[in-house]
C-alpha atoms as a PDB file:
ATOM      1  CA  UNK A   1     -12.504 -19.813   8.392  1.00  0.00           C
ATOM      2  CA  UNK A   2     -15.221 -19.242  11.309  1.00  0.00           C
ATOM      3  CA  UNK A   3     -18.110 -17.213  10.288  1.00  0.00           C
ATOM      4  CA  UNK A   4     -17.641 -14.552  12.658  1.00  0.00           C
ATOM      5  CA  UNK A   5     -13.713 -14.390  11.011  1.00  0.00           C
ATOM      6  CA  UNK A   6     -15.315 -14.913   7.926  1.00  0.00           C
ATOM      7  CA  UNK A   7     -17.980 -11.387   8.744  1.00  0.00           C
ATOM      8  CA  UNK A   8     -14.490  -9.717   9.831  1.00  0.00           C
ATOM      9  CA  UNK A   9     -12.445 -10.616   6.597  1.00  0.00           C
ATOM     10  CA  UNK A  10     -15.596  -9.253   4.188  1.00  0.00           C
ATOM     11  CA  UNK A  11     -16.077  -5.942   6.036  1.00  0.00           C
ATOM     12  CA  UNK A  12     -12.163  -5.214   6.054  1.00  0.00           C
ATOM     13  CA  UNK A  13     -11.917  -5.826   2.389  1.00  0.00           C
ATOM     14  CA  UNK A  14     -14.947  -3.819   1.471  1.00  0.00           C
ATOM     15  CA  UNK A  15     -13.715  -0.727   3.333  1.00  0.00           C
ATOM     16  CA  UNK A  16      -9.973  -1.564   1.886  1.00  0.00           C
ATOM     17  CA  UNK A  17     -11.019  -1.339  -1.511  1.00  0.00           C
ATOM     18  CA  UNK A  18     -12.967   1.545  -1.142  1.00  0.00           C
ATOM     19  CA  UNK A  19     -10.337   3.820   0.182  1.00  0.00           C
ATOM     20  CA  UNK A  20      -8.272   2.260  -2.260  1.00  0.00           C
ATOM     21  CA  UNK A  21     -10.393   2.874  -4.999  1.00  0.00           C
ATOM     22  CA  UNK A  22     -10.690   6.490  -4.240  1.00  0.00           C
ATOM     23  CA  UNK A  23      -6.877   7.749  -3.139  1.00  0.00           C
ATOM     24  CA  UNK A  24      -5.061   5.213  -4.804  1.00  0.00           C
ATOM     25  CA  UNK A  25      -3.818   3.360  -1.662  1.00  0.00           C
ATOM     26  CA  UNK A  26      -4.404   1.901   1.576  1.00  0.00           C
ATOM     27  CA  UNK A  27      -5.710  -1.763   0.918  1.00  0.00           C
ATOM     28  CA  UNK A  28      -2.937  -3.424   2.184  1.00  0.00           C
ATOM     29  CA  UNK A  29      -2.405  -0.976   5.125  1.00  0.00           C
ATOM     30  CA  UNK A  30      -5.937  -1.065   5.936  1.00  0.00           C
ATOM     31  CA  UNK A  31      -6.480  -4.939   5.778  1.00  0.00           C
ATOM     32  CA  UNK A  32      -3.011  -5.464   7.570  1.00  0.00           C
ATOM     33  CA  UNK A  33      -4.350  -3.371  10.608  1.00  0.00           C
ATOM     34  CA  UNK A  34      -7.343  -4.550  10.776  1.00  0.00           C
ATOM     35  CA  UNK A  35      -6.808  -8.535  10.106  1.00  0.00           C
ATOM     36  CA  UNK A  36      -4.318  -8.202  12.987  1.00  0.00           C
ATOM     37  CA  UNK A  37      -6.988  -8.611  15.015  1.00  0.00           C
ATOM     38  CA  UNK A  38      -8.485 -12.191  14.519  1.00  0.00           C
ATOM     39  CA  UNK A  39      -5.065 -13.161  13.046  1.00  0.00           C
ATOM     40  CA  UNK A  40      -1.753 -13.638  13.178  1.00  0.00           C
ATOM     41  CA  UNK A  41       0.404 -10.761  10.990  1.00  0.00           C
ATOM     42  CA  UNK A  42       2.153 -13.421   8.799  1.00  0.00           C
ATOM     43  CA  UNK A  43      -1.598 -15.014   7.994  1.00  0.00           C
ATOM     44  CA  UNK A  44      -2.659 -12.056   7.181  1.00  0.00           C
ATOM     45  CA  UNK A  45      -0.618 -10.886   4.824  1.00  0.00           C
ATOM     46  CA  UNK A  46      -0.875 -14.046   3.080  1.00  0.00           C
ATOM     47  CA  UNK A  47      -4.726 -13.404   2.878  1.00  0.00           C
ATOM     48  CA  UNK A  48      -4.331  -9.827   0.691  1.00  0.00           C
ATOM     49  CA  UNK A  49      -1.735 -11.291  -1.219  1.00  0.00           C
ATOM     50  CA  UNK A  50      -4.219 -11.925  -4.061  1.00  0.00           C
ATOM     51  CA  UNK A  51      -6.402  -8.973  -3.713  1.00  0.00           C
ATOM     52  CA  UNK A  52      -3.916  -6.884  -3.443  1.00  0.00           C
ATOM     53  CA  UNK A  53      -2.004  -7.994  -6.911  1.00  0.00           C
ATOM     54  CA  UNK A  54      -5.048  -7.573  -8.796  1.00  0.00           C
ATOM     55  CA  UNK A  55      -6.492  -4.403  -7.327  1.00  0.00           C
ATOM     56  CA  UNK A  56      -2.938  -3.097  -7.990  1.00  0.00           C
ATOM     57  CA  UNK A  57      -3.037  -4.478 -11.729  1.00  0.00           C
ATOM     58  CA  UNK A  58      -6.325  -3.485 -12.248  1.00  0.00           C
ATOM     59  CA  UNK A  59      -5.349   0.534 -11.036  1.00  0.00           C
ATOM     60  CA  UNK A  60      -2.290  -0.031 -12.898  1.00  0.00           C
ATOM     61  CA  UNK A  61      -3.488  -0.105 -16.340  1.00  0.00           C
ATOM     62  CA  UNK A  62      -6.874   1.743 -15.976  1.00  0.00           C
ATOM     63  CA  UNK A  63      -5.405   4.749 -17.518  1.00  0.00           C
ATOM     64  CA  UNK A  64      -2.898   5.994 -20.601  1.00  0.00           C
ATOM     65  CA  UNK A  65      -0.121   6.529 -18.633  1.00  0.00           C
ATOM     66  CA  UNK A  66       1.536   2.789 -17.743  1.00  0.00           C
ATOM     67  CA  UNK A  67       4.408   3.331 -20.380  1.00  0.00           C
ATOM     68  CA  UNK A  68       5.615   6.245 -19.163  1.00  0.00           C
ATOM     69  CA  UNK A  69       5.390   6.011 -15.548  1.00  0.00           C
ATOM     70  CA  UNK A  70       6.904   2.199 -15.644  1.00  0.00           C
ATOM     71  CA  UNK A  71      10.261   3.885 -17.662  1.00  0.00           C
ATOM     72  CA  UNK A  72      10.451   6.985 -15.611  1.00  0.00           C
ATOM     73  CA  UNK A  73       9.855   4.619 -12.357  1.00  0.00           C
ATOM     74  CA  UNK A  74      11.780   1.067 -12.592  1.00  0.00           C
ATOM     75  CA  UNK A  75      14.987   2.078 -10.787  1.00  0.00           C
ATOM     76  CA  UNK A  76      12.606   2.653  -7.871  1.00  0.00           C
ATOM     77  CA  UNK A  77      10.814  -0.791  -8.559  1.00  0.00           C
ATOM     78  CA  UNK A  78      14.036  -2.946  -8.799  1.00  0.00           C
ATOM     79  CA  UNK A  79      15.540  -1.682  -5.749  1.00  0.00           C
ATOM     80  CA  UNK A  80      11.809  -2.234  -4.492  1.00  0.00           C
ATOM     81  CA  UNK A  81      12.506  -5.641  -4.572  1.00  0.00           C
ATOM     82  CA  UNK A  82      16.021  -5.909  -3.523  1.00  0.00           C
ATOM     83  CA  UNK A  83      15.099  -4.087  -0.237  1.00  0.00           C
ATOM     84  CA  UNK A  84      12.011  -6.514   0.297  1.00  0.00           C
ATOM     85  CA  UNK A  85      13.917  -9.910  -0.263  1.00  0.00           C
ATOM     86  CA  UNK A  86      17.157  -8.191   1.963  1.00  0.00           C
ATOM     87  CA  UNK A  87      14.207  -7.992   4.838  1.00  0.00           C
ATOM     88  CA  UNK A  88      13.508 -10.865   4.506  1.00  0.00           C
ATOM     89  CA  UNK A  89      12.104 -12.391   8.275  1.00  0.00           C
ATOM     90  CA  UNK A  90      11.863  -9.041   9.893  1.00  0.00           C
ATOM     91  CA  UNK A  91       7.716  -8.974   9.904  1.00  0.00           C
ATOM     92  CA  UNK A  92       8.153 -11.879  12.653  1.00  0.00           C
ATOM     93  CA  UNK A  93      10.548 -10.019  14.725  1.00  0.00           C
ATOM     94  CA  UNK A  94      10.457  -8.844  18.122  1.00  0.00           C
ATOM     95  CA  UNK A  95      10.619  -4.992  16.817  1.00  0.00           C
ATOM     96  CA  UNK A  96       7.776  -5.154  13.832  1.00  0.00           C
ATOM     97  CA  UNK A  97       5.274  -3.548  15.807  1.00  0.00           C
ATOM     98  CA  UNK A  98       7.750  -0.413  17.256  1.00  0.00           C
ATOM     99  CA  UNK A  99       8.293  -0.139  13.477  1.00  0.00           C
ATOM    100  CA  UNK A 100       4.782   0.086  12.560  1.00  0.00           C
ATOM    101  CA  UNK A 101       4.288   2.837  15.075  1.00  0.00           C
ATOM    102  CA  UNK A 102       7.268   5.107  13.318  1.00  0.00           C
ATOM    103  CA  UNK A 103       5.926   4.421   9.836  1.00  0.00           C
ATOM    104  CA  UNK A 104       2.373   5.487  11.138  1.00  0.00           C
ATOM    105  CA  UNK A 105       4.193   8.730  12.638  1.00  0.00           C
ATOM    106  CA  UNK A 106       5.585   9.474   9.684  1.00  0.00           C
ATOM    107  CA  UNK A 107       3.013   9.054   7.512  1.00  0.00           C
ATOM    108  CA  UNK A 108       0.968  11.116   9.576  1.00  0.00           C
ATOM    109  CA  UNK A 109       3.735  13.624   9.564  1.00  0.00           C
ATOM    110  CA  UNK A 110       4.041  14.197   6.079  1.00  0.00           C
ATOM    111  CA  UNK A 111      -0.304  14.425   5.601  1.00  0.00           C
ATOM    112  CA  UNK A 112      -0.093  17.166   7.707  1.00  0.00           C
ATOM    113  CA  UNK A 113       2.646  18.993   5.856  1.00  0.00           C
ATOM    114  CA  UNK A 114       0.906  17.935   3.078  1.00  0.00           C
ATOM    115  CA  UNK A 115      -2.951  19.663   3.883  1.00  0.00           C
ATOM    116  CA  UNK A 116      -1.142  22.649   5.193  1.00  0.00           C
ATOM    117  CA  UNK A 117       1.814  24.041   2.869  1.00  0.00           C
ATOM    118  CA  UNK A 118       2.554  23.876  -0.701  1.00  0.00           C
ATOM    119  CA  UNK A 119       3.268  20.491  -2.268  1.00  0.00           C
ATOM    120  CA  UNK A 120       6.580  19.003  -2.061  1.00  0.00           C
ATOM    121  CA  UNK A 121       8.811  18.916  -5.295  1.00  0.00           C
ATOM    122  CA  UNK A 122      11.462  16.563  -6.087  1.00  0.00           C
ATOM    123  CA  UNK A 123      13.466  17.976  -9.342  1.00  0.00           C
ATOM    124  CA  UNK A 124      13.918  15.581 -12.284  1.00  0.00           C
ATOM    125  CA  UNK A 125      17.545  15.722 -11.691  1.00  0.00           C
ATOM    126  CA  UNK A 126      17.690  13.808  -8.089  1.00  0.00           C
ATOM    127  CA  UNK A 127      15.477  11.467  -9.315  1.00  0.00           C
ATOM    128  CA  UNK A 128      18.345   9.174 -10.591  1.00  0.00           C
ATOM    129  CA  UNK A 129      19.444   9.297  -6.833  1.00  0.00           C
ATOM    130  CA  UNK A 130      16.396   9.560  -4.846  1.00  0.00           C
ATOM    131  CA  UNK A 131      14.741   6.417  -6.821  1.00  0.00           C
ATOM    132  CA  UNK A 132      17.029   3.798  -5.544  1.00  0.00           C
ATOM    133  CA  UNK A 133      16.883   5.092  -2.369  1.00  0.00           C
ATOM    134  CA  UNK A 134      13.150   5.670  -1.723  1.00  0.00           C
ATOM    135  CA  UNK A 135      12.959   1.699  -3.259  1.00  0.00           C
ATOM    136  CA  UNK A 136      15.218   0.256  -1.156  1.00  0.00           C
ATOM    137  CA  UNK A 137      14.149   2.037   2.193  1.00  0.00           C
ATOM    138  CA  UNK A 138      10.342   0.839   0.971  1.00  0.00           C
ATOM    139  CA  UNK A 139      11.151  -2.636   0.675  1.00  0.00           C
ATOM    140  CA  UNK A 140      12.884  -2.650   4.020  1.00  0.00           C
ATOM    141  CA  UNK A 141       9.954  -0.482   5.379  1.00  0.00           C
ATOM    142  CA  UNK A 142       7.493  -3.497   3.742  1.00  0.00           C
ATOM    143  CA  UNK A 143       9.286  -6.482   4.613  1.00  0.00           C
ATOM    144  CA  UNK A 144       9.435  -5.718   8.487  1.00  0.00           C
ATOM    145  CA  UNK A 145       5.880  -4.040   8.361  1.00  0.00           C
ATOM    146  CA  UNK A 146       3.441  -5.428   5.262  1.00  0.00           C
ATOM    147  CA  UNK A 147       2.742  -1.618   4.483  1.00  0.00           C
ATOM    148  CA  UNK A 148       4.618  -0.083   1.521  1.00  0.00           C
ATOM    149  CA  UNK A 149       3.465   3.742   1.034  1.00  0.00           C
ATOM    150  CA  UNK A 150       6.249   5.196   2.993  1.00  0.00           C
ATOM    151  CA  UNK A 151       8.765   6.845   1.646  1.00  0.00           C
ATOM    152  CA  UNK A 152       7.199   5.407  -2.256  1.00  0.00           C
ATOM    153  CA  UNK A 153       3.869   7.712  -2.036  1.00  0.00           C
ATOM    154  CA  UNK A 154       5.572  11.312  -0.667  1.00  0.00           C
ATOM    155  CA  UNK A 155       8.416  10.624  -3.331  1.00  0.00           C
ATOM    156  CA  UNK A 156       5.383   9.323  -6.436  1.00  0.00           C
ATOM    157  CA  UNK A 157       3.318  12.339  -4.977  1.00  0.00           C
ATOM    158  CA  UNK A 158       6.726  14.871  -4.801  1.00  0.00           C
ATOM    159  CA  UNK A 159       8.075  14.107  -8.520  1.00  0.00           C
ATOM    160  CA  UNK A 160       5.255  16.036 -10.693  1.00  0.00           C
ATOM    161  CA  UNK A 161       2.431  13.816 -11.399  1.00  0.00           C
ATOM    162  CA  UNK A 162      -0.821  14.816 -12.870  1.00  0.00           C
ATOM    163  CA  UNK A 163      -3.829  12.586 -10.776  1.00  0.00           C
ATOM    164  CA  UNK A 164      -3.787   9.939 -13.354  1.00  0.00           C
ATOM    165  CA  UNK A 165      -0.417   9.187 -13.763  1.00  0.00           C
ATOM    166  CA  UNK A 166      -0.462   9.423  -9.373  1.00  0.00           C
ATOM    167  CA  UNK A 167      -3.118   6.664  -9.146  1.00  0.00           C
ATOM    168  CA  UNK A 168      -1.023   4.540 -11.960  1.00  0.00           C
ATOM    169  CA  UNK A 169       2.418   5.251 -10.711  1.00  0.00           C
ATOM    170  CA  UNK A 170       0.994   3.883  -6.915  1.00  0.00           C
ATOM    171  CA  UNK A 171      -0.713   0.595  -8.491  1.00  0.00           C
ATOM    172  CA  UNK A 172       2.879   0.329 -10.192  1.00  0.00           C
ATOM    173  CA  UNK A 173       4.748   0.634  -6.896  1.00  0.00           C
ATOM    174  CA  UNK A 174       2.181  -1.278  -5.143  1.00  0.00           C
ATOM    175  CA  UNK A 175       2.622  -3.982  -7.721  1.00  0.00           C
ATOM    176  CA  UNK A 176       5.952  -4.803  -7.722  1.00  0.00           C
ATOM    177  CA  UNK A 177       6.001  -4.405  -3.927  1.00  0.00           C
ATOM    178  CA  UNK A 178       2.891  -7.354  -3.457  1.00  0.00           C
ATOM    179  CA  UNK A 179       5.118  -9.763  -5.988  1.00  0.00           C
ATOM    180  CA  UNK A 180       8.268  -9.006  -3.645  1.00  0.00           C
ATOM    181  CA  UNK A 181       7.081  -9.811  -0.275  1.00  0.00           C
ATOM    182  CA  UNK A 182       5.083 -12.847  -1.495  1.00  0.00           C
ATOM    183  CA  UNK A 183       8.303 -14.595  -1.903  1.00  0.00           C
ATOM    184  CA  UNK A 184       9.267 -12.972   1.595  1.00  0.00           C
ATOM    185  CA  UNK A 185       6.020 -14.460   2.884  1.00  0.00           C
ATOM    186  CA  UNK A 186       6.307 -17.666   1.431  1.00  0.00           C
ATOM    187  CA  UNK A 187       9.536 -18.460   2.619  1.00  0.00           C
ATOM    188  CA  UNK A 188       8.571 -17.610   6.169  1.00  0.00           C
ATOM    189  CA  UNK A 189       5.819 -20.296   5.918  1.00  0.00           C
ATOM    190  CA  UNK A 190       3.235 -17.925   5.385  1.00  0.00           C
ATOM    191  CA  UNK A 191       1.369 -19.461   2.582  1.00  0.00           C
ATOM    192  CA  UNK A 192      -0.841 -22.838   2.270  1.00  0.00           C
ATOM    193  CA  UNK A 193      -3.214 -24.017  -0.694  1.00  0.00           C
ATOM    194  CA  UNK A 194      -6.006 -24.182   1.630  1.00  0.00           C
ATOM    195  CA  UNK A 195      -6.366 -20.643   2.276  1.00  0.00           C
ATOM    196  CA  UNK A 196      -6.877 -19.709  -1.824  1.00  0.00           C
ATOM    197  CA  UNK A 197     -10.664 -20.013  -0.940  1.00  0.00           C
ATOM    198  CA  UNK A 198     -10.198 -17.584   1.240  1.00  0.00           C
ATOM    199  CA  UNK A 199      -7.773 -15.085  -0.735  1.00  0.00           C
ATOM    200  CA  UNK A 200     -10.667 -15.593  -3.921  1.00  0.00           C
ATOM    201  CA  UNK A 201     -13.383 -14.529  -1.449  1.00  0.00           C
ATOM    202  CA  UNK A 202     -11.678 -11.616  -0.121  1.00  0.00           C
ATOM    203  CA  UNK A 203     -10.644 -10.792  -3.578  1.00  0.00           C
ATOM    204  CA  UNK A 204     -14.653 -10.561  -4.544  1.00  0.00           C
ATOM    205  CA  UNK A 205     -15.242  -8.203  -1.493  1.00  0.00           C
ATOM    206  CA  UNK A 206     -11.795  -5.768  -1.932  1.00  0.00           C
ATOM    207  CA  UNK A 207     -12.952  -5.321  -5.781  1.00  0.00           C
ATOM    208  CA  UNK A 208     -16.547  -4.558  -4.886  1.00  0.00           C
ATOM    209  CA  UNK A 209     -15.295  -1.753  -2.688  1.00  0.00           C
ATOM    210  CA  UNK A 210     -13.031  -0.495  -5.073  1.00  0.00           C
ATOM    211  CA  UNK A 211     -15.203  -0.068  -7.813  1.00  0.00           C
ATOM    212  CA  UNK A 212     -17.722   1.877  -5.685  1.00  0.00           C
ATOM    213  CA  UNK A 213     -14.302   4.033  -4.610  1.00  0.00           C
ATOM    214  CA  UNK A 214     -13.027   4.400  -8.229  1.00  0.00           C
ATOM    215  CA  UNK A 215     -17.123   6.253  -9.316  1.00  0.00           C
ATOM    216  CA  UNK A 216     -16.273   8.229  -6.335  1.00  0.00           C
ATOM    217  CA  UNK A 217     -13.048   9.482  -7.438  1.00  0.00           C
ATOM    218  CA  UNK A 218     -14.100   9.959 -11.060  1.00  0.00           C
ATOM    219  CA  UNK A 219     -16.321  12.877  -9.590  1.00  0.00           C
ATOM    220  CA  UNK A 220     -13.580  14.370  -7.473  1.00  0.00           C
ATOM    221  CA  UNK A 221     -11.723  17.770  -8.883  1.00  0.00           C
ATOM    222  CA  UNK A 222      -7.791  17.994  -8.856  1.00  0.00           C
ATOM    223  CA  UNK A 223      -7.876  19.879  -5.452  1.00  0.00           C
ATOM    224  CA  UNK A 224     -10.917  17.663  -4.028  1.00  0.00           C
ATOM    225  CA  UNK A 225      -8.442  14.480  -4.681  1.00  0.00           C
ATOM    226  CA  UNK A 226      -5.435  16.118  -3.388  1.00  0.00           C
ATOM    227  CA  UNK A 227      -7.351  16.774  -0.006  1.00  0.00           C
ATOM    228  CA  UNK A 228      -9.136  13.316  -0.086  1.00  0.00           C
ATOM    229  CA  UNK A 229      -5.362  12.081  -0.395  1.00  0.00           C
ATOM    230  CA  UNK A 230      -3.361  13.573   2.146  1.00  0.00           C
ATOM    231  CA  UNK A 231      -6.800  12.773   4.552  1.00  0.00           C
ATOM    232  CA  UNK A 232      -6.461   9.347   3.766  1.00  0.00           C
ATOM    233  CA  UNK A 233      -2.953   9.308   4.154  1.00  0.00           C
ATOM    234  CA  UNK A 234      -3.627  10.919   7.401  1.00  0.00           C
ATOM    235  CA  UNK A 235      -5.632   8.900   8.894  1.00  0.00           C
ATOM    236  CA  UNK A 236      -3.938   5.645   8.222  1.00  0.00           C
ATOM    237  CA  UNK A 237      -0.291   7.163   9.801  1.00  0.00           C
ATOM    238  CA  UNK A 238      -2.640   7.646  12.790  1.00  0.00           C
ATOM    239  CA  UNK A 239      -4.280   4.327  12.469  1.00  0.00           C
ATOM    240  CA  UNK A 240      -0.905   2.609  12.780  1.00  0.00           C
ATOM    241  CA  UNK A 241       0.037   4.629  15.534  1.00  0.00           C
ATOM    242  CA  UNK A 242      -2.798   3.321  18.022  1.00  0.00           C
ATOM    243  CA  UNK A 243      -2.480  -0.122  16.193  1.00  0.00           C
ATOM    244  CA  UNK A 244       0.669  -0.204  17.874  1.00  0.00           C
ATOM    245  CA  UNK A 245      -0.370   1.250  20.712  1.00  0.00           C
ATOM    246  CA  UNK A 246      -3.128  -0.801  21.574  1.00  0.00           C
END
């Protein structure tokens, strides 16, 4: 990796983890975008591979609530993966970056709804409906696109979580969604031994920035975090909207 690439890659993952650390997501959304620009998409998501698995892990067990959110939540995770590996090849397809563009709208869609009416609810008893669903349509959503919050985070954030069981239930999702398409990404040819220096590196910097965003959030009230959320979310939906634009 050139140094200049090398400048690029540190910066991303610094301001990935950050934003990560504090809202509970946008690391690989963030890096994706950004990467895109000194490489190719496929590249790319082989580079956050690593640092996204353990930032995920890492947000997955800080807290008491693992059991519980991983038996309320694996229908979601298992069609998660089925919807991943059935997308298989559609990140290198003519339409990925028309895709992109909708999942930004959306995203940014649902923010707004979310900053300026009460907070959607999903009742307990759709959930054994809604789970499948919102996992499969994720993994489809991830193979074709790298990005996995839409529909996982408005269903996590719509189905009654306090903010810790939130941040835990995301590094779940996010998780199981980082383990799915690395088999997507290694079969599309995406992954070489010589670039583990480079996932390790960027691994250093997107842990840095989340540990700086996780004091952050620590300090943050129930209402200050559900703002800093939906603004987050925000922003990113519009981020992939010029992405694709531009």
């Amino acid at each position: 990796m050139s140094d200049p690439t090398l400048i690029v890659v540190a910066a991303v993952f610094v301001l990935a983890g950050l934003v990560k650390g504090v809202i509970g997501l946008g690391l690989p959304t963030i890096s994706m975008g950004l990467l895109a620009v000194v490489m190719p998409p496929v590249q790319a998501a082989a580079l956050l591979l690593l640092p996204s698995i353990v930032t995920n892990v890492w947000q997955m067990i800080a807290g008491p609530a693992f059991g519980k959110v991983a038996r309320r939540l694996w229908p979601m995770m298992l069609a998660v993966c089925i919807g991943t590996w059935a997308g298989i090849g559609l990140m290198t397809g003519t339409s990925a970056p028309y895709g992109t563009a909708l999942l930004g709208a959306a995203l940014a869609l649902y923010a707004i709804t979310g900053l300026t009416s009460p907070r959607l609810l999903a009742p307990p008893r759709w959930e054994r409906v809604l789970a499948p669903l919102v996992g499969g349509v994720t993994g489809l959503i991830a193979a074709a696109t790298g990005v996995f919050v839409v529909p996982a985070v408005p269903y996590l954030q719509a189905i009654g979580l306090d903010k810790a069981e939130l941040v835990q239930a995301l590094g779940l999702s996010f998780t199981v969604s980082t383990v799915a398409l690395a088999l997507n990404v290694g079969l599309e040819g995406g992954l070489h031994v010589a670039m583990a220096g480079d996932s390790v590196m960027a691994l250093v910097f997107a842990c840095g920035g989340m540990w700086i965003g996780q004091s952050i959030r620590e300090r943050l009230s129930p209402t200050a975090f559900r703002m800093c959320f939906f603004a987050g979310l925000l922003m990113l939906g519009v981020y992939l909207v010029a992405r694709s634009a531009f």
